[in-house]
N, C-alpha and C. Protein backbone atom coordinates (compact mmCIF):
# COMPACT_ATOMS: atom_id res chain seq x y z
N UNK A 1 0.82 -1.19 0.00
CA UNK A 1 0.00 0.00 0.00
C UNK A 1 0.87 1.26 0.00
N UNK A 2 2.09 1.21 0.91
CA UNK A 2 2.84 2.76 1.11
C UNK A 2 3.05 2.83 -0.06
N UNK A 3 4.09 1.41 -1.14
CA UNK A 3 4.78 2.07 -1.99
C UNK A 3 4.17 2.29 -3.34
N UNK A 4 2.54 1.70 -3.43
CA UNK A 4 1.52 2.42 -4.12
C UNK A 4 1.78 3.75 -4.14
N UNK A 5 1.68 4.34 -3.08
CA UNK A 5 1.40 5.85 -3.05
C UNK A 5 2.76 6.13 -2.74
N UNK A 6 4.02 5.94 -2.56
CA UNK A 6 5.04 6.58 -2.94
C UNK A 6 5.79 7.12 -1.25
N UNK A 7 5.42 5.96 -0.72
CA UNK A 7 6.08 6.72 0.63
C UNK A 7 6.87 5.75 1.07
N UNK A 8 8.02 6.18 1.79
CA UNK A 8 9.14 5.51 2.53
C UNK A 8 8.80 5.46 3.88
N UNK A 9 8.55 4.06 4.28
CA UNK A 9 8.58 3.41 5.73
C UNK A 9 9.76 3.22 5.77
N UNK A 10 10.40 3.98 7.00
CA UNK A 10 11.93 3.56 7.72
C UNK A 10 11.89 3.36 9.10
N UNK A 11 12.10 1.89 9.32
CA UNK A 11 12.06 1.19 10.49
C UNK A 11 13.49 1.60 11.50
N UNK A 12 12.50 1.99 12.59
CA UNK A 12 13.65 3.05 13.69
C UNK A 12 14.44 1.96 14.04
N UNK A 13 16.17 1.99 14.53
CA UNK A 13 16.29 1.18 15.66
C UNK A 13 15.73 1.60 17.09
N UNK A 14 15.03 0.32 17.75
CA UNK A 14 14.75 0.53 19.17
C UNK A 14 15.47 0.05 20.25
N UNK A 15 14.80 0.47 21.43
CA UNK A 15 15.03 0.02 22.68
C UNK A 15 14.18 -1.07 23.07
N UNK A 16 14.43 -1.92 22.09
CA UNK A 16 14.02 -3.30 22.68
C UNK A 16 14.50 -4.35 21.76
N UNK A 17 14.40 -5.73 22.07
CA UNK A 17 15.10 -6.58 21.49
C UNK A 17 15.00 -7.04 19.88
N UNK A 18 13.88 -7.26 19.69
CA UNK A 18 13.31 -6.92 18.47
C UNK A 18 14.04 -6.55 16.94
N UNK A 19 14.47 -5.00 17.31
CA UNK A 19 14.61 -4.09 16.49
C UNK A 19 16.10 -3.43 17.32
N UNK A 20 17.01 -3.72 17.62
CA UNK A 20 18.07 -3.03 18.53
C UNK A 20 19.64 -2.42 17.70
N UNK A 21 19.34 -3.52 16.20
CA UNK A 21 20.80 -3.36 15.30
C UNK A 21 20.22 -2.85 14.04
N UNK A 22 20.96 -2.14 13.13
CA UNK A 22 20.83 -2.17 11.50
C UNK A 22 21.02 -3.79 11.02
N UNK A 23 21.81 -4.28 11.62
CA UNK A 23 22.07 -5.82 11.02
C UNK A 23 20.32 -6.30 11.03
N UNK A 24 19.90 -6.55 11.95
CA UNK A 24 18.47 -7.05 11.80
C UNK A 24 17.59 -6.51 10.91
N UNK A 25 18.02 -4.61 10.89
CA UNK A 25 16.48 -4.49 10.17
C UNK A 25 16.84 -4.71 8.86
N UNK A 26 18.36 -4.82 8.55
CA UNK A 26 18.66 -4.99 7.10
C UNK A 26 18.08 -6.59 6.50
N UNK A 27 18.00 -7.52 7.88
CA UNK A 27 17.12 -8.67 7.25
C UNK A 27 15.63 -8.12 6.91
N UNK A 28 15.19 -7.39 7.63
CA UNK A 28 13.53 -7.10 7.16
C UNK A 28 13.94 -6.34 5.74
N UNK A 29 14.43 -5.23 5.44
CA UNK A 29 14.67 -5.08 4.20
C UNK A 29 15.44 -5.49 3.34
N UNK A 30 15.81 -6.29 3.59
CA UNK A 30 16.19 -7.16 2.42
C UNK A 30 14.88 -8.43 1.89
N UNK A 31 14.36 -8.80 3.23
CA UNK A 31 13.30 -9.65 2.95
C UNK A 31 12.17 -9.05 2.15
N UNK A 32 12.07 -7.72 2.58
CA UNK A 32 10.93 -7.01 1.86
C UNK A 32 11.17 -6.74 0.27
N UNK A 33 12.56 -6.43 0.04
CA UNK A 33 13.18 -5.80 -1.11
C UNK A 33 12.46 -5.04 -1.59
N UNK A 34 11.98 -3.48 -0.78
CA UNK A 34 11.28 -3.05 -1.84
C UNK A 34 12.16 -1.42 -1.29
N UNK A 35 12.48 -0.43 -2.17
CA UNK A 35 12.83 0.29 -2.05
C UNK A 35 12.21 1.80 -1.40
N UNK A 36 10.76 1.53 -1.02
CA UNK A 36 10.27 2.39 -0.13
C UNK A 36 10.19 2.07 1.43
N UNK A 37 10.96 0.50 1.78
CA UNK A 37 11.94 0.13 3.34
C UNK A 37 12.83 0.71 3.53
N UNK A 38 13.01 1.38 4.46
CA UNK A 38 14.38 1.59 4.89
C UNK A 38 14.81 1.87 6.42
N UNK A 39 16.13 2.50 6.85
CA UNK A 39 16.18 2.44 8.09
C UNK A 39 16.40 3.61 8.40
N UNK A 40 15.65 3.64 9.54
CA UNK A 40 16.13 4.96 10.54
C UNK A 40 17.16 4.69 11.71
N UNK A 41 18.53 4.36 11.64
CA UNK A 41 18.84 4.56 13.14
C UNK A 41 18.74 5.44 13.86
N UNK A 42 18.78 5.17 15.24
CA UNK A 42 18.43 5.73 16.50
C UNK A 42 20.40 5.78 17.23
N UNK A 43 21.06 6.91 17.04
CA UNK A 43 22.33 6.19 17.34
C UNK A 43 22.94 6.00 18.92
N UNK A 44 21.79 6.36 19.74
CA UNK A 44 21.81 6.39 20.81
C UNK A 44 20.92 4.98 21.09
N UNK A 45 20.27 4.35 20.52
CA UNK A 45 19.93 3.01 21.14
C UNK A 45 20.84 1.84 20.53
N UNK A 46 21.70 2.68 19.13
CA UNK A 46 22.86 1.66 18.86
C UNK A 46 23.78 1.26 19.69
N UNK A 47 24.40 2.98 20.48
CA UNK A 47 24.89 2.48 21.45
C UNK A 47 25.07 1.72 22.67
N UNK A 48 23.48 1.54 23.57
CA UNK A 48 22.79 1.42 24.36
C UNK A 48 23.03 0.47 24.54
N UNK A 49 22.35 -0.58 23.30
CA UNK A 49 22.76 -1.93 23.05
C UNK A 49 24.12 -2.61 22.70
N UNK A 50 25.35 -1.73 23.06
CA UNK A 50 26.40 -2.05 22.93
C UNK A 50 26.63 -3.07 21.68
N UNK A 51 26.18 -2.02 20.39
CA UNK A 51 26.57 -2.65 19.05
C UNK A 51 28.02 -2.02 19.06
N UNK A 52 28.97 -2.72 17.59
CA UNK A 52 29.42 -1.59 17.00
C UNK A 52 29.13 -0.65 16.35
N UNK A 53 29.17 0.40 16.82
CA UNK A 53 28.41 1.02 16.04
C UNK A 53 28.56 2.01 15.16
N UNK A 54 29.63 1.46 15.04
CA UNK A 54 30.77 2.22 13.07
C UNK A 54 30.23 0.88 11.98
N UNK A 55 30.49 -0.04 12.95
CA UNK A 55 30.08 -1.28 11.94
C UNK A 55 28.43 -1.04 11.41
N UNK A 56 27.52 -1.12 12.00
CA UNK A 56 25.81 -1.01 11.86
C UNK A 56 25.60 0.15 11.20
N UNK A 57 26.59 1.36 11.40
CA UNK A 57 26.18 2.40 10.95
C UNK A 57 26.42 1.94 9.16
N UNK A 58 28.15 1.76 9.02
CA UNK A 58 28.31 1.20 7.09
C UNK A 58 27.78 0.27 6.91
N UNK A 59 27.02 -0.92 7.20
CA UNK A 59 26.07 -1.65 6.78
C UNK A 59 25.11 -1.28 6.64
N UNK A 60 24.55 0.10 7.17
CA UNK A 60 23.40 0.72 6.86
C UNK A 60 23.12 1.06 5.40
N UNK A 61 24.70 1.71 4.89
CA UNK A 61 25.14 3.16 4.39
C UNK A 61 23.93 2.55 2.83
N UNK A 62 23.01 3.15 2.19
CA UNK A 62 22.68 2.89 0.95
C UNK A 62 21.17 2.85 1.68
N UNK A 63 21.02 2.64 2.74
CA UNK A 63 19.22 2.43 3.15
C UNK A 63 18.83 3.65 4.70
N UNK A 64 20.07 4.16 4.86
CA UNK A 64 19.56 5.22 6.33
C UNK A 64 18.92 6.65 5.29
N UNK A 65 17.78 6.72 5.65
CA UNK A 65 17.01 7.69 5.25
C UNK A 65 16.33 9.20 6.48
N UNK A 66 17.01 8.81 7.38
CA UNK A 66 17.02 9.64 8.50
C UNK A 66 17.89 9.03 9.99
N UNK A 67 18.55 9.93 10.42
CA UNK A 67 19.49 9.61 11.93
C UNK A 67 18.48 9.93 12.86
N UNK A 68 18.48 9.15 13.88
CA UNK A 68 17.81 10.00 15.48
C UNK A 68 18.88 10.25 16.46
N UNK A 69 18.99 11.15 16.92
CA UNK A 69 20.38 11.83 17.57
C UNK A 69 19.70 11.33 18.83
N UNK A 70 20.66 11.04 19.91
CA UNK A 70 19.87 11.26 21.57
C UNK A 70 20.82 10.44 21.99
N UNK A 71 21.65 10.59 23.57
CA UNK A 71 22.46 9.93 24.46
C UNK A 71 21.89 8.91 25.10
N UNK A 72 22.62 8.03 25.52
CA UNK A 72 22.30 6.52 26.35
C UNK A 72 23.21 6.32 27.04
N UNK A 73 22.77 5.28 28.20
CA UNK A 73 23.76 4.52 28.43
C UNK A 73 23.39 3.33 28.53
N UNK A 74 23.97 2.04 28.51
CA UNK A 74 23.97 0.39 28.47
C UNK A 74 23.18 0.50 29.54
N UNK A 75 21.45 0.05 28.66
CA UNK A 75 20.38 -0.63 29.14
C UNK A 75 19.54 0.42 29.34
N UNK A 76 20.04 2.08 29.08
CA UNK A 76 19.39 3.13 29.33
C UNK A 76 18.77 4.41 28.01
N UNK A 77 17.94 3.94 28.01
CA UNK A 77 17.23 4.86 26.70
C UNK A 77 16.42 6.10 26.63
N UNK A 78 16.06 6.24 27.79
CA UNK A 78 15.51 7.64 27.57
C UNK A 78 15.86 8.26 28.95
N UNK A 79 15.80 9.97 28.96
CA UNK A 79 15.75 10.87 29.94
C UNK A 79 17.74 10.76 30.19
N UNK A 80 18.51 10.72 29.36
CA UNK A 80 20.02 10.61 29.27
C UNK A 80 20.22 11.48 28.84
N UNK A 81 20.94 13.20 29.64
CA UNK A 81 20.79 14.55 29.36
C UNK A 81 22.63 14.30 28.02
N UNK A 82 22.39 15.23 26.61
CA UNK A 82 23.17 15.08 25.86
C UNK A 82 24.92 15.18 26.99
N UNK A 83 26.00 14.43 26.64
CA UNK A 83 27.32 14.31 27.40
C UNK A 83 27.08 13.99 28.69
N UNK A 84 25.92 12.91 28.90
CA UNK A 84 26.31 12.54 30.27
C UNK A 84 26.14 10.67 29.91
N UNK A 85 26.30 10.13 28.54
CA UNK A 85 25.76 8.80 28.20
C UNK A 85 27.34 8.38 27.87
N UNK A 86 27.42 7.42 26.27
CA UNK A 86 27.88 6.70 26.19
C UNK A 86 28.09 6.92 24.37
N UNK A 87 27.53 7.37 23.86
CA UNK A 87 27.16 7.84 22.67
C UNK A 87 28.81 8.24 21.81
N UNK A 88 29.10 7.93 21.36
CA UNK A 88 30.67 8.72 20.71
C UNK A 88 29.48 9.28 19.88
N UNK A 89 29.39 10.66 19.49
CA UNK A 89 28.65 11.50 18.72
C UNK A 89 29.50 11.25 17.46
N UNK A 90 30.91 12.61 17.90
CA UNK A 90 32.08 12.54 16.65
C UNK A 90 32.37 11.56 15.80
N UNK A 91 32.35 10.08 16.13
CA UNK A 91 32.43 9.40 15.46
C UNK A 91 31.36 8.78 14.26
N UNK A 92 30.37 8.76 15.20
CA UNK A 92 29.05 8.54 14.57
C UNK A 92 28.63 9.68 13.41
N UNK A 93 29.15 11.26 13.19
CA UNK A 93 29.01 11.64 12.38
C UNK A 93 29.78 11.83 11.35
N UNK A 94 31.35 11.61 11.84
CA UNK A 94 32.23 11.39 10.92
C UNK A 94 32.20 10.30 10.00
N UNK A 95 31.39 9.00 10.15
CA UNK A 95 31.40 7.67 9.33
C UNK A 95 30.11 8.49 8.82
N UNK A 96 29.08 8.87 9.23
CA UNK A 96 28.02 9.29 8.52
C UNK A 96 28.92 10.06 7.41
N UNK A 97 29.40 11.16 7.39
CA UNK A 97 29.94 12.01 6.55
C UNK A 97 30.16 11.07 5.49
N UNK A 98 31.26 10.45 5.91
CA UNK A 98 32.13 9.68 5.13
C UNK A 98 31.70 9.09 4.06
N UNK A 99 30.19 8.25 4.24
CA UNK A 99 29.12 7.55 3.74
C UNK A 99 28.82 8.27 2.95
N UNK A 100 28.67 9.29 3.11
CA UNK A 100 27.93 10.53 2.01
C UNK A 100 26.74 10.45 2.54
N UNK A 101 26.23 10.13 3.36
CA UNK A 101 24.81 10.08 4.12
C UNK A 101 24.27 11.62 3.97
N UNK A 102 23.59 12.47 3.49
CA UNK A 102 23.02 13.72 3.67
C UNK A 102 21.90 14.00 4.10
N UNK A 103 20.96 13.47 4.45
CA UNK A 103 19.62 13.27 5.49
C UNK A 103 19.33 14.04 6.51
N UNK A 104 18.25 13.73 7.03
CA UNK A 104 18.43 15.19 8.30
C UNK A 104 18.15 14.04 9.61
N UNK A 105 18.62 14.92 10.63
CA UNK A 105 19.44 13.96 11.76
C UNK A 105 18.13 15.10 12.83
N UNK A 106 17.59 13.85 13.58
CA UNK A 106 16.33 14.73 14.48
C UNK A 106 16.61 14.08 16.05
N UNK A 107 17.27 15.30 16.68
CA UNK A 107 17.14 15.02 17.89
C UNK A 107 16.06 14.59 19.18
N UNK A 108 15.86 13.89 19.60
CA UNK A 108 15.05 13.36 20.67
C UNK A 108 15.95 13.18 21.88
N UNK A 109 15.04 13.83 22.83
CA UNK A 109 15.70 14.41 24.07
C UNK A 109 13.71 14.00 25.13
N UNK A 110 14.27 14.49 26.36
CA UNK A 110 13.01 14.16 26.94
C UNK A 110 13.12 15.92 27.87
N UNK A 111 12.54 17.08 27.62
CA UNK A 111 12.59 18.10 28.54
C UNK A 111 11.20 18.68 29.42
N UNK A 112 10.00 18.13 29.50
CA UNK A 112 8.87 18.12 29.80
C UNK A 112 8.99 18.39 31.06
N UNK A 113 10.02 18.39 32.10
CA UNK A 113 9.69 18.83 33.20
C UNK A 113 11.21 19.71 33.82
N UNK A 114 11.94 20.56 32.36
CA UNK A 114 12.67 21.83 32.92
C UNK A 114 11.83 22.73 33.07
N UNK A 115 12.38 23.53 33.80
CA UNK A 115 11.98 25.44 34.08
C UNK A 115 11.02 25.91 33.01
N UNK A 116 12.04 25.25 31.87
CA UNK A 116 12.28 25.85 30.69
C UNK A 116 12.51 25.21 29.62
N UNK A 117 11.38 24.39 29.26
CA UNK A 117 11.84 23.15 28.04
C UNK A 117 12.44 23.68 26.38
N UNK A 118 11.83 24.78 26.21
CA UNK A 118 12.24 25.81 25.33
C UNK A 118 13.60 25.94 25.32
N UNK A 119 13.85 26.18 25.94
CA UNK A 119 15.76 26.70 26.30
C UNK A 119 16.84 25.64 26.42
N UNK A 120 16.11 24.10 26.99
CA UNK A 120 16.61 22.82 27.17
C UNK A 120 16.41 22.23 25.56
N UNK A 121 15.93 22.66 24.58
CA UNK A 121 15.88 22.41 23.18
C UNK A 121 17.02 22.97 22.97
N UNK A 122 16.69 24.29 22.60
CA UNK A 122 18.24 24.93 22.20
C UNK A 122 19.69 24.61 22.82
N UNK A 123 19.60 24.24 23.94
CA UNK A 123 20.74 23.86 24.22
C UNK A 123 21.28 23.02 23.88
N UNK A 124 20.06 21.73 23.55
CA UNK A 124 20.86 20.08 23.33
C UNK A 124 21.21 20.39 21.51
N UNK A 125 20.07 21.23 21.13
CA UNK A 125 20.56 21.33 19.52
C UNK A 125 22.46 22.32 19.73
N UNK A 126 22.25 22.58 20.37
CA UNK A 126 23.81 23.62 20.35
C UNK A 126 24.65 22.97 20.46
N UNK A 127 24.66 21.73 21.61
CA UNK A 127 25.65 20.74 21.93
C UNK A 127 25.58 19.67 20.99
N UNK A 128 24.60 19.24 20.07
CA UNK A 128 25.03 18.59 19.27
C UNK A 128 25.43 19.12 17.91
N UNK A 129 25.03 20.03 17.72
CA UNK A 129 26.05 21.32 16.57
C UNK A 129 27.04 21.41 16.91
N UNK A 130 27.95 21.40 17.89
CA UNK A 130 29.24 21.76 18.21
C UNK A 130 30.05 20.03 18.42
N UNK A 131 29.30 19.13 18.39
CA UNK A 131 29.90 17.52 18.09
C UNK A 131 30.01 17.43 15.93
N UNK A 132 28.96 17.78 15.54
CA UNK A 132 28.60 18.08 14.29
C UNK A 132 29.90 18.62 13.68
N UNK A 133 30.20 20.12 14.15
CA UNK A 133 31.29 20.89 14.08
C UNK A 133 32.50 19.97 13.83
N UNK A 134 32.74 19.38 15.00
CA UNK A 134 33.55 18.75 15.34
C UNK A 134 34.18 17.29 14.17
N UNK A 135 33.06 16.84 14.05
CA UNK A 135 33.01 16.17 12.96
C UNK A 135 32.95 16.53 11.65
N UNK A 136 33.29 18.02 11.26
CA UNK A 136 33.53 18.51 10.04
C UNK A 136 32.18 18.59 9.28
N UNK A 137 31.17 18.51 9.85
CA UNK A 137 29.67 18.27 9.00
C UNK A 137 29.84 19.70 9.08
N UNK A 138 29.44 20.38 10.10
CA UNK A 138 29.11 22.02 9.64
C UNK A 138 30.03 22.75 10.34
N UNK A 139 29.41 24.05 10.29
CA UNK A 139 30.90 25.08 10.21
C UNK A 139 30.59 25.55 12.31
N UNK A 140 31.56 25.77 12.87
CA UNK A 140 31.43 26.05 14.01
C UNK A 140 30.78 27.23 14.42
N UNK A 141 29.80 27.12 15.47
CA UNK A 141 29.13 28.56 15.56
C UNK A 141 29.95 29.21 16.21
């Protein structure tokens, strides 16, 4: 039905067993073979799950149609404030680069109960612009 009408389903990695590597979902799309599958990693539940996760990321490279940015730590997936997890960012965007990956990368964060959830946005987008930076994707603010 999606690829009737022309739309790309990209299966997130999660926080659960299921769905936790690119290696797996690359079996669902490959099983599917249809070119409106693809994957979204999550590179904070790559880490989580203590993949490699330079490796999952270039086995992706030809089917990631969007990144989900957000920190973890082993066994921990949500409410992990950005630089307090496990996450190598730099690296994770430097193999992206590398890939030629150009997609847009959407942070998920949990701020529903700062001061100031407004301001706890901008900040985590700033701190991951300045890993970004870092990784030669964009220019330093």
């Amino acid at each position: 039905m999606a690829s009737r009408a022309q739309v790309t389903l990209a299966m997130e990695i999660m926080d659960y067993p299921l769905m936790n590597s690119i290696s797996k979902a690359l079996g669902y799309a490959h099983y599917l073979n249809n070119p409106w599958f693809q994957l979204y990693p999550d590179i904070g539940n790559l880490s989580a799950w203590d993949n490699d996760v330079q490796m999952e990321l270039q086995a992706g490279i030809g089917h990631i149609v969007a990144v989900h940015v957000k920190d973890t730590k082993p066994g921990v997936f949500k409410n992990v404030p950005f630089g307090e997890g496990v996450v190598d960012f730099e690296r994770c965007f430097e193999m992206l680069k590398q890939s030629g990956y150009c997609g847009p990368y959407l942070i998920e964060m949990w701020s529903e109960t700062a001061e100031d959830p407004a301001a706890e946005v901008v900040k985590a987008r700033d701190w991951v612009k300045a890993r970004m930076a870092k990784a030669g994707m964009v220019e330093a603010a």
